[in-house]
Structures are given as structure tokens and as C-alpha cells.
PDB file of N, CA and C in Angstrom:
ATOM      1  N   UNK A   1       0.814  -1.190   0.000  1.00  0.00           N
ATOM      2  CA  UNK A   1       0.000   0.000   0.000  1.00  0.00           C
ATOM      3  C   UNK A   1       0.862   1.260   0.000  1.00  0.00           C
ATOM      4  N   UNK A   2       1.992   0.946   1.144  1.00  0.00           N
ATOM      5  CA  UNK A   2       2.578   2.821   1.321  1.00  0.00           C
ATOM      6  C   UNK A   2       3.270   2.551  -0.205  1.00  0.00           C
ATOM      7  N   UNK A   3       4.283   1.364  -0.985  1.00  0.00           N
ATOM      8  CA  UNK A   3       5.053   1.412  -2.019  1.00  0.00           C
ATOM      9  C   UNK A   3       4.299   1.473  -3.534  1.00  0.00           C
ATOM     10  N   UNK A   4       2.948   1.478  -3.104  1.00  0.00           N
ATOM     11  CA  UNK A   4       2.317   1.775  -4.336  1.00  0.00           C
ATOM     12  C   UNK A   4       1.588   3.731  -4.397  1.00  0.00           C
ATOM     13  N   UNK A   5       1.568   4.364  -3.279  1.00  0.00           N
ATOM     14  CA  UNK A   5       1.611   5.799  -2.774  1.00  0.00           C
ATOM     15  C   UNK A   5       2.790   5.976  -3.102  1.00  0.00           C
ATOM     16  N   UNK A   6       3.873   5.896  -2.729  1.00  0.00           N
ATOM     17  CA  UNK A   6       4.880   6.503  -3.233  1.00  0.00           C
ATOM     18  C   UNK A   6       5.211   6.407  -4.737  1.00  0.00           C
ATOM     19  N   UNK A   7       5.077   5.537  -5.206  1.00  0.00           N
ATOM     20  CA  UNK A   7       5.350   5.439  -6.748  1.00  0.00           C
ATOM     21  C   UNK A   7       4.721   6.165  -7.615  1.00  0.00           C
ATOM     22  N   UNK A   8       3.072   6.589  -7.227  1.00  0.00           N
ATOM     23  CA  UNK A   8       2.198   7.306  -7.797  1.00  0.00           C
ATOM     24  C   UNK A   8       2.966   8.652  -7.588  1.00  0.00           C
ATOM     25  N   UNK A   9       3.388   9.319  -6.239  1.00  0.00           N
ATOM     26  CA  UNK A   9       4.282  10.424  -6.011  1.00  0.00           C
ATOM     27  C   UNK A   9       4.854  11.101  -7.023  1.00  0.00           C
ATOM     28  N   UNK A  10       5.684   9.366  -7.175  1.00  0.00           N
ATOM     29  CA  UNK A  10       7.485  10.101  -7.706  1.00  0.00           C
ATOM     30  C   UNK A  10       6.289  10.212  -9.477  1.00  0.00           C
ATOM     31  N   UNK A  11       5.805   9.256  -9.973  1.00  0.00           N
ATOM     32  CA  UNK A  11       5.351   9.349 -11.021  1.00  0.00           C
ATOM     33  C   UNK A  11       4.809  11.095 -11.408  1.00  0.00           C
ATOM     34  N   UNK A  12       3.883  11.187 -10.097  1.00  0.00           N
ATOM     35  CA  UNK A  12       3.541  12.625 -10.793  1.00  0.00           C
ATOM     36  C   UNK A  12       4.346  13.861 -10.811  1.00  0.00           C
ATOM     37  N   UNK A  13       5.518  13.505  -9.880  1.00  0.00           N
ATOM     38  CA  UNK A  13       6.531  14.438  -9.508  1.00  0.00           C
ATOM     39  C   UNK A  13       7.725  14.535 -11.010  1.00  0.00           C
ATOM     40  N   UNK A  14       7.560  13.210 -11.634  1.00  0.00           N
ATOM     41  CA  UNK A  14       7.745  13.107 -12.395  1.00  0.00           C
ATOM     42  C   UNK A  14       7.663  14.036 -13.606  1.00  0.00           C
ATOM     43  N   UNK A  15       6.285  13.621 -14.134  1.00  0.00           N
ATOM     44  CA  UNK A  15       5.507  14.099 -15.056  1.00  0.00           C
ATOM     45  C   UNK A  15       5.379  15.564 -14.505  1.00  0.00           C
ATOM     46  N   UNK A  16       5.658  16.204 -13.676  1.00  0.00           N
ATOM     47  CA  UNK A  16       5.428  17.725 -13.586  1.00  0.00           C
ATOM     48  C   UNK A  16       6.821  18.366 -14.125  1.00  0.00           C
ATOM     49  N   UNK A  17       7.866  17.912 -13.188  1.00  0.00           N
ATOM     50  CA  UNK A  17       9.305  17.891 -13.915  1.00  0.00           C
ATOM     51  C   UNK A  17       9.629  18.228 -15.618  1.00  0.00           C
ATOM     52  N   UNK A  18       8.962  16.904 -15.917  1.00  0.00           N
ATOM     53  CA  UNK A  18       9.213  16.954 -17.456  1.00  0.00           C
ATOM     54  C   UNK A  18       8.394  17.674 -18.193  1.00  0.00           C
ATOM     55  N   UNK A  19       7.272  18.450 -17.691  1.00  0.00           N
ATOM     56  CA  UNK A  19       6.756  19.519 -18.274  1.00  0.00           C
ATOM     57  C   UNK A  19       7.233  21.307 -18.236  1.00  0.00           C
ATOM     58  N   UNK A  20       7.544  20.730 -16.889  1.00  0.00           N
ATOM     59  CA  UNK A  20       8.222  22.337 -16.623  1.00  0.00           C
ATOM     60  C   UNK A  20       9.919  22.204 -17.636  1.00  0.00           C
ATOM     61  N   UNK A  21      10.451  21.212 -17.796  1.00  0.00           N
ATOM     62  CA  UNK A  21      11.559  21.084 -18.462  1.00  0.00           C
ATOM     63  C   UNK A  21      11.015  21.903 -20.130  1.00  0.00           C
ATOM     64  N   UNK A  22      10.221  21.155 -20.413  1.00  0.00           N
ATOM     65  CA  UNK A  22       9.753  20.965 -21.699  1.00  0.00           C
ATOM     66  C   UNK A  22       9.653  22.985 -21.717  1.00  0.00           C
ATOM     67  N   UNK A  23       8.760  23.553 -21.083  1.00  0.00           N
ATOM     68  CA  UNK A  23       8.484  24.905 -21.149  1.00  0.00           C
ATOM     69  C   UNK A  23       9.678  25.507 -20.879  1.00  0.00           C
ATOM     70  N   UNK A  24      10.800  25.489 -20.006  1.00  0.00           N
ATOM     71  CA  UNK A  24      12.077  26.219 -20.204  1.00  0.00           C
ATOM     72  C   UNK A  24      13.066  26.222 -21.434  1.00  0.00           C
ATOM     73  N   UNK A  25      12.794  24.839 -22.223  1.00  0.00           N
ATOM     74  CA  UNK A  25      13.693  24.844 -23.747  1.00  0.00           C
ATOM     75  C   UNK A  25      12.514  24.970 -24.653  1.00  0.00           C
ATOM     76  N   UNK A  26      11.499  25.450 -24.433  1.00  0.00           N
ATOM     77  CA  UNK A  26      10.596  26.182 -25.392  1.00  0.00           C
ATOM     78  C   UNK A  26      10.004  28.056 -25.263  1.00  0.00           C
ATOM     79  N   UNK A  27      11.425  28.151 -24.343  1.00  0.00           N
ATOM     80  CA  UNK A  27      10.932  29.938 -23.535  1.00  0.00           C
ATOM     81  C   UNK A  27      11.434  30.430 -24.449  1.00  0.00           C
ATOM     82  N   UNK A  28      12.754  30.146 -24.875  1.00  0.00           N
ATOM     83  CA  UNK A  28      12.967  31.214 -26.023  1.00  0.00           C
ATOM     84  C   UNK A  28      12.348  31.349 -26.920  1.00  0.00           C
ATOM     85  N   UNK A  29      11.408  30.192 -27.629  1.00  0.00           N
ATOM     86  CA  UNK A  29      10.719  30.348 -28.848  1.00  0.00           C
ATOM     87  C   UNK A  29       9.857  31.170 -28.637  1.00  0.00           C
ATOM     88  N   UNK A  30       8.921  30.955 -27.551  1.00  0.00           N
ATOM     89  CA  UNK A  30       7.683  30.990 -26.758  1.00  0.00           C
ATOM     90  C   UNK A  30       8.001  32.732 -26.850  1.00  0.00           C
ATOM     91  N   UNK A  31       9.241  33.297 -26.428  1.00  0.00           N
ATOM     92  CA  UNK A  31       9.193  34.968 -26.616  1.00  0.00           C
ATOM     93  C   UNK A  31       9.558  35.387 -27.661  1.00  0.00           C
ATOM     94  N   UNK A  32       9.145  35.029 -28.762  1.00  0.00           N
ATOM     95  CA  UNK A  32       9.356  35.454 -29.698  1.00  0.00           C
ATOM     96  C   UNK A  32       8.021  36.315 -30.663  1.00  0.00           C
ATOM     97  N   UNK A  33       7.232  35.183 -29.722  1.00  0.00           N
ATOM     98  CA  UNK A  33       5.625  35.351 -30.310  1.00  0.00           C
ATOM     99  C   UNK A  33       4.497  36.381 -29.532  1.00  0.00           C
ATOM    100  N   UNK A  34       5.805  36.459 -28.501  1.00  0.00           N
ATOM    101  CA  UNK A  34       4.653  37.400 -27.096  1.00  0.00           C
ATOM    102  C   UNK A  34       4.861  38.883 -27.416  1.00  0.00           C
ATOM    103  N   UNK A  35       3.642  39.733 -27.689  1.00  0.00           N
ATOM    104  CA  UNK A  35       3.963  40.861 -28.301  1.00  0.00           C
ATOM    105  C   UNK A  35       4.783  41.718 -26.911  1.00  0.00           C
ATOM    106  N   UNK A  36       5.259  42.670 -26.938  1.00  0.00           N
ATOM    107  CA  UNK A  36       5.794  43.883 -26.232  1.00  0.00           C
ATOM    108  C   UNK A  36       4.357  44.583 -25.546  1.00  0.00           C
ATOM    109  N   UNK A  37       4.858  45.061 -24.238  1.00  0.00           N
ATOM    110  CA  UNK A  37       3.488  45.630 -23.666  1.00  0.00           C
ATOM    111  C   UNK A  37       3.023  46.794 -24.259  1.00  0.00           C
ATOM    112  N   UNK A  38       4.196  47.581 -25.212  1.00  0.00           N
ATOM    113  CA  UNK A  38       3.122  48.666 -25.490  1.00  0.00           C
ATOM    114  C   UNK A  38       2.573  47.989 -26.940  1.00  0.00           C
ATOM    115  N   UNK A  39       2.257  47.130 -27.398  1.00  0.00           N
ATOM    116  CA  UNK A  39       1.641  46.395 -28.479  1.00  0.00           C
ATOM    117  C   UNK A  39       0.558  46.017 -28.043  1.00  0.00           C
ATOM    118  N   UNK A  40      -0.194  46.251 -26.900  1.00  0.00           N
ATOM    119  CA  UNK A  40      -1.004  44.987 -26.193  1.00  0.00           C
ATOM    120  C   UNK A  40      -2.226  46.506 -25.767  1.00  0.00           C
ATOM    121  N   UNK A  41      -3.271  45.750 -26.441  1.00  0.00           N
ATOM    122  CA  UNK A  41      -4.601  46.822 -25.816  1.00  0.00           C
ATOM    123  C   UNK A  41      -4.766  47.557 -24.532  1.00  0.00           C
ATOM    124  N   UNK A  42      -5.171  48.342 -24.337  1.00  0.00           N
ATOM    125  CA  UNK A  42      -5.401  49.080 -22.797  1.00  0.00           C
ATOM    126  C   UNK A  42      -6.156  48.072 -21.732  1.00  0.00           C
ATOM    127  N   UNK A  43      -7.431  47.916 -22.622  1.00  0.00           N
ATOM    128  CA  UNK A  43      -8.157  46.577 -21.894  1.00  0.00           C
ATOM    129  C   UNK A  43      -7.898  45.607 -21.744  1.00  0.00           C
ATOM    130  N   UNK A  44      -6.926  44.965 -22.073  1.00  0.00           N
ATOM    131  CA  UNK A  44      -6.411  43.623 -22.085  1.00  0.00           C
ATOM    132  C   UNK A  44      -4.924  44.272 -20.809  1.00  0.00           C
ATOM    133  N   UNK A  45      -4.519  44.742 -20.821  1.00  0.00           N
ATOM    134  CA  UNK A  45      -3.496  44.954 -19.959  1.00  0.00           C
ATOM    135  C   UNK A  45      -3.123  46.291 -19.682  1.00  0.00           C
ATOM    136  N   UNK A  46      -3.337  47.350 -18.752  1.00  0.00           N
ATOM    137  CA  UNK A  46      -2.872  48.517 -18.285  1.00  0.00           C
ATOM    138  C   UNK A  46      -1.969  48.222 -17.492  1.00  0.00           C
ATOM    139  N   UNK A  47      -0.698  48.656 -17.744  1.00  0.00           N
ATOM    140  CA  UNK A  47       0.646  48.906 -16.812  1.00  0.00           C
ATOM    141  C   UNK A  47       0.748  50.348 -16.456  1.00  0.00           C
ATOM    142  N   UNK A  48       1.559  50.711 -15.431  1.00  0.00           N
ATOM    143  CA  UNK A  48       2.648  51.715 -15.348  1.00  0.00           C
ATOM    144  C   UNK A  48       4.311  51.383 -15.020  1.00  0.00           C
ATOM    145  N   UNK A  49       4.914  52.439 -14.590  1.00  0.00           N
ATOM    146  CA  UNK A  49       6.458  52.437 -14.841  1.00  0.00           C
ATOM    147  C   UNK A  49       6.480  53.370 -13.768  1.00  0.00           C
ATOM    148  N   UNK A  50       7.489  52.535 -12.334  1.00  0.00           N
ATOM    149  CA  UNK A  50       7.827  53.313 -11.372  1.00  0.00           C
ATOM    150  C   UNK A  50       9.149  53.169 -10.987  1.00  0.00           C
ATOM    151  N   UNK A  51       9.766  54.002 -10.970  1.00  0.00           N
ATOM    152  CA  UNK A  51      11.526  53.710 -11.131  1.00  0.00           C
ATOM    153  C   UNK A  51      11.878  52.211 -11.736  1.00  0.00           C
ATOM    154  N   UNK A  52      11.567  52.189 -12.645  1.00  0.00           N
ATOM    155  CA  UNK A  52      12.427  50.606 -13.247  1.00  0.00           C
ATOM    156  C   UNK A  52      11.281  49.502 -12.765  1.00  0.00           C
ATOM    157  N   UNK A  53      10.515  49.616 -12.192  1.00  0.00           N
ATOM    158  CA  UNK A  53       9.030  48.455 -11.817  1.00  0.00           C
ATOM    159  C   UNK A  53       8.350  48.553 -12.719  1.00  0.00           C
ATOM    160  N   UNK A  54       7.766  47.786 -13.461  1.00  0.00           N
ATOM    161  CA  UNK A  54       6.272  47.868 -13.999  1.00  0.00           C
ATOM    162  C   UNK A  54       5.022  46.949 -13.356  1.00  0.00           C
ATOM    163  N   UNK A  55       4.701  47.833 -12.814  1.00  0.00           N
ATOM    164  CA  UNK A  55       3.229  47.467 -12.175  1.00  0.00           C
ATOM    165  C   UNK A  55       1.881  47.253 -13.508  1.00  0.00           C
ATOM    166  N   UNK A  56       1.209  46.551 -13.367  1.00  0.00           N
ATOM    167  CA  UNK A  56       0.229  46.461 -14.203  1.00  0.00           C
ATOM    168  C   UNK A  56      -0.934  45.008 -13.631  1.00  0.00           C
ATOM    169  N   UNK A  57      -2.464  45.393 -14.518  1.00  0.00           N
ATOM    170  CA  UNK A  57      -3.351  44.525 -14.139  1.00  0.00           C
ATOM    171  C   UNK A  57      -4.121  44.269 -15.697  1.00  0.00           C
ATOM    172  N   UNK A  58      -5.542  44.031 -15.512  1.00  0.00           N
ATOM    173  CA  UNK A  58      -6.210  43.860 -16.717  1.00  0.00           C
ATOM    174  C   UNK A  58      -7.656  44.214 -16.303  1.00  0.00           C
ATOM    175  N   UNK A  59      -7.823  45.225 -17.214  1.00  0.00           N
ATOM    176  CA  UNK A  59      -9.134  45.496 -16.373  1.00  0.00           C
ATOM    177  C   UNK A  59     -10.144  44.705 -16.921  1.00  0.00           C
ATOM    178  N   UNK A  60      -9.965  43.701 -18.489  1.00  0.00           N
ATOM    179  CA  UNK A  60     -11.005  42.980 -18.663  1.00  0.00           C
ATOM    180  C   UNK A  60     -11.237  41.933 -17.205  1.00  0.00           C
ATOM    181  N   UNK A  61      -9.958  41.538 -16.968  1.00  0.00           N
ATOM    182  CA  UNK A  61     -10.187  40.533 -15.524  1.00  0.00           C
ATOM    183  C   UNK A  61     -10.980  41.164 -14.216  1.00  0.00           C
ATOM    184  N   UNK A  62     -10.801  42.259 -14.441  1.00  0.00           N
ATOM    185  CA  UNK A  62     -11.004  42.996 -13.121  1.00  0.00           C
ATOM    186  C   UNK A  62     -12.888  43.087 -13.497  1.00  0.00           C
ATOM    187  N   UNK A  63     -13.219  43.297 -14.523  1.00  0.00           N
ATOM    188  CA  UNK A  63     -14.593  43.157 -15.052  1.00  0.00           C
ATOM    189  C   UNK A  63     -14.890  41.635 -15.053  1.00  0.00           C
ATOM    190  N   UNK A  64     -15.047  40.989 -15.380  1.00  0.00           N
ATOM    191  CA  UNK A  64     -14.891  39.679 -15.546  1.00  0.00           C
ATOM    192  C   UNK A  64     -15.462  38.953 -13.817  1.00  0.00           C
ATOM    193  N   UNK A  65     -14.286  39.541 -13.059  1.00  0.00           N
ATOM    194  CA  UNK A  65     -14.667  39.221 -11.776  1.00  0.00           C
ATOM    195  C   UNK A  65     -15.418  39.753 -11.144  1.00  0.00           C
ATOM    196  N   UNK A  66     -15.805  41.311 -10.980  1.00  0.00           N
ATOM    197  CA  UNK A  66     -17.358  41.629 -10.199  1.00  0.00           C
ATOM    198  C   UNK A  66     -18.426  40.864 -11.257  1.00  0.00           C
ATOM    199  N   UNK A  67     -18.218  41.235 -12.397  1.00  0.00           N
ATOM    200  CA  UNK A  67     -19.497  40.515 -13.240  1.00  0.00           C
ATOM    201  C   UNK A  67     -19.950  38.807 -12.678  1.00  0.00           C
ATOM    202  N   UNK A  68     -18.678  38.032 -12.522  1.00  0.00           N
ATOM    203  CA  UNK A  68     -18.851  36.911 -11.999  1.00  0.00           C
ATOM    204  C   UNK A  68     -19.427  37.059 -10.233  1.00  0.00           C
ATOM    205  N   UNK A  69     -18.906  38.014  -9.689  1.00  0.00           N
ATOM    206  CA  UNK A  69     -19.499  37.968  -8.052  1.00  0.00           C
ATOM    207  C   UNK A  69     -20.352  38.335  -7.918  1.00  0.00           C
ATOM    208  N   UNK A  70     -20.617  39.189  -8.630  1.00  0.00           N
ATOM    209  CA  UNK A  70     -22.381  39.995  -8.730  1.00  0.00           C
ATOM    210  C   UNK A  70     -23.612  38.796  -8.968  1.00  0.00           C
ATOM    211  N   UNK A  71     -23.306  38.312 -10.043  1.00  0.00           N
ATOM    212  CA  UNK A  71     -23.976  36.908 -10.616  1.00  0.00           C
ATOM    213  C   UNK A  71     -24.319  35.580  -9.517  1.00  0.00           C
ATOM    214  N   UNK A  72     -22.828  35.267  -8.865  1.00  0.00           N
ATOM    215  CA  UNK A  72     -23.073  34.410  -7.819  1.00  0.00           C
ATOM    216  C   UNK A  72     -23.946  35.408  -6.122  1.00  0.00           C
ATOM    217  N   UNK A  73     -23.581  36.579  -6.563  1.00  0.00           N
ATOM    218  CA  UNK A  73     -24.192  37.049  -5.570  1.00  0.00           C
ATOM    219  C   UNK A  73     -25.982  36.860  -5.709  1.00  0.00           C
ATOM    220  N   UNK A  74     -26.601  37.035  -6.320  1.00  0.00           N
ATOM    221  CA  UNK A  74     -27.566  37.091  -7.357  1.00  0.00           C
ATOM    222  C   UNK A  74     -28.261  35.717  -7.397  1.00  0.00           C
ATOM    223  N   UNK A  75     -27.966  35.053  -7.191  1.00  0.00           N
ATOM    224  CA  UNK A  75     -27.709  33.724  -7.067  1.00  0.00           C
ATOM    225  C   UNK A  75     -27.829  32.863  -5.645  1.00  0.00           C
ATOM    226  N   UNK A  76     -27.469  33.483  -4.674  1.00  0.00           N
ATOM    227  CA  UNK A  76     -27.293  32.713  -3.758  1.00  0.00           C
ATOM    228  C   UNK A  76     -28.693  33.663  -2.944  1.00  0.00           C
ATOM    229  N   UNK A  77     -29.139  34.569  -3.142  1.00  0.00           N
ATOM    230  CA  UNK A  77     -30.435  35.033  -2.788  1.00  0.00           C
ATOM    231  C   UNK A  77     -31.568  34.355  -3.296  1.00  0.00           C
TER     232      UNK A  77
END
């Protein structure tokens, strides 16, 4: 019982490994295709620039989520 728990473990510890591997020798490609932030809609991503930080959110998400809490709110009445 415990040597068949552990094997499932290492297995998935495994399989997480070799995915995160897989995405670090596919990062360089992977930025090649990701536009630059000032390429990228207002609504889809608002940043700023504070000494060398860029802070930023998305206000579609930020909509997205009262719209979703409002709904479950709405909902549970």
C-alpha cells in the first residue's frame, strides 16, 4: 500500500518535472511570439512604470470578476 503511494508520487513528480523542463527549452521560442506591452490593448493589460518596476493589471479581468461575483451574488439570494 505505502510502495504503491509513493510510486504514484514520484510518477507525478515526475511528469510535472518533465513539463516544466519541456516549457524552459521552449521559452525562447515561446518569446518570440509574445507581443511587447506597449503592443497589447489598454483593456487587455494597463501597466505603469515606477523607477524601473512595472506594475500592471487587466481590467477585462477585473470586469470579468465583479461581473462573476455579482452573478453568484444574485444567485445565492
Amino acid at each position: 500500500m505505502i510502495g504503491n503511494e509513493l510510486t504514484s508520487s514520484l510518477l507525478f513528480l515526475g511528469i510535472i518535472l518533465i513539463i516544466v523542463g519541456v516549457m524552459l527549452v521552449m521559452l525562447p521560442v515561446m518569446l518570440k511570439f509574445i507581443p511587447r506591452l506597449e503592443e497589447i490593448h489598454p483593456f487587455l493589460l494597463w501597466y505603469f512604470r515606477v523607477d524601473g518596476v512595472t506594475i500592471g493589471t487587466s481590467p477585462a479581468f477585473i470586469v470579468a470578476a465583479v461581473l462573476i461575483y455579482l452573478i453568484l451574488l444574485l444567485v445565492k439570494r
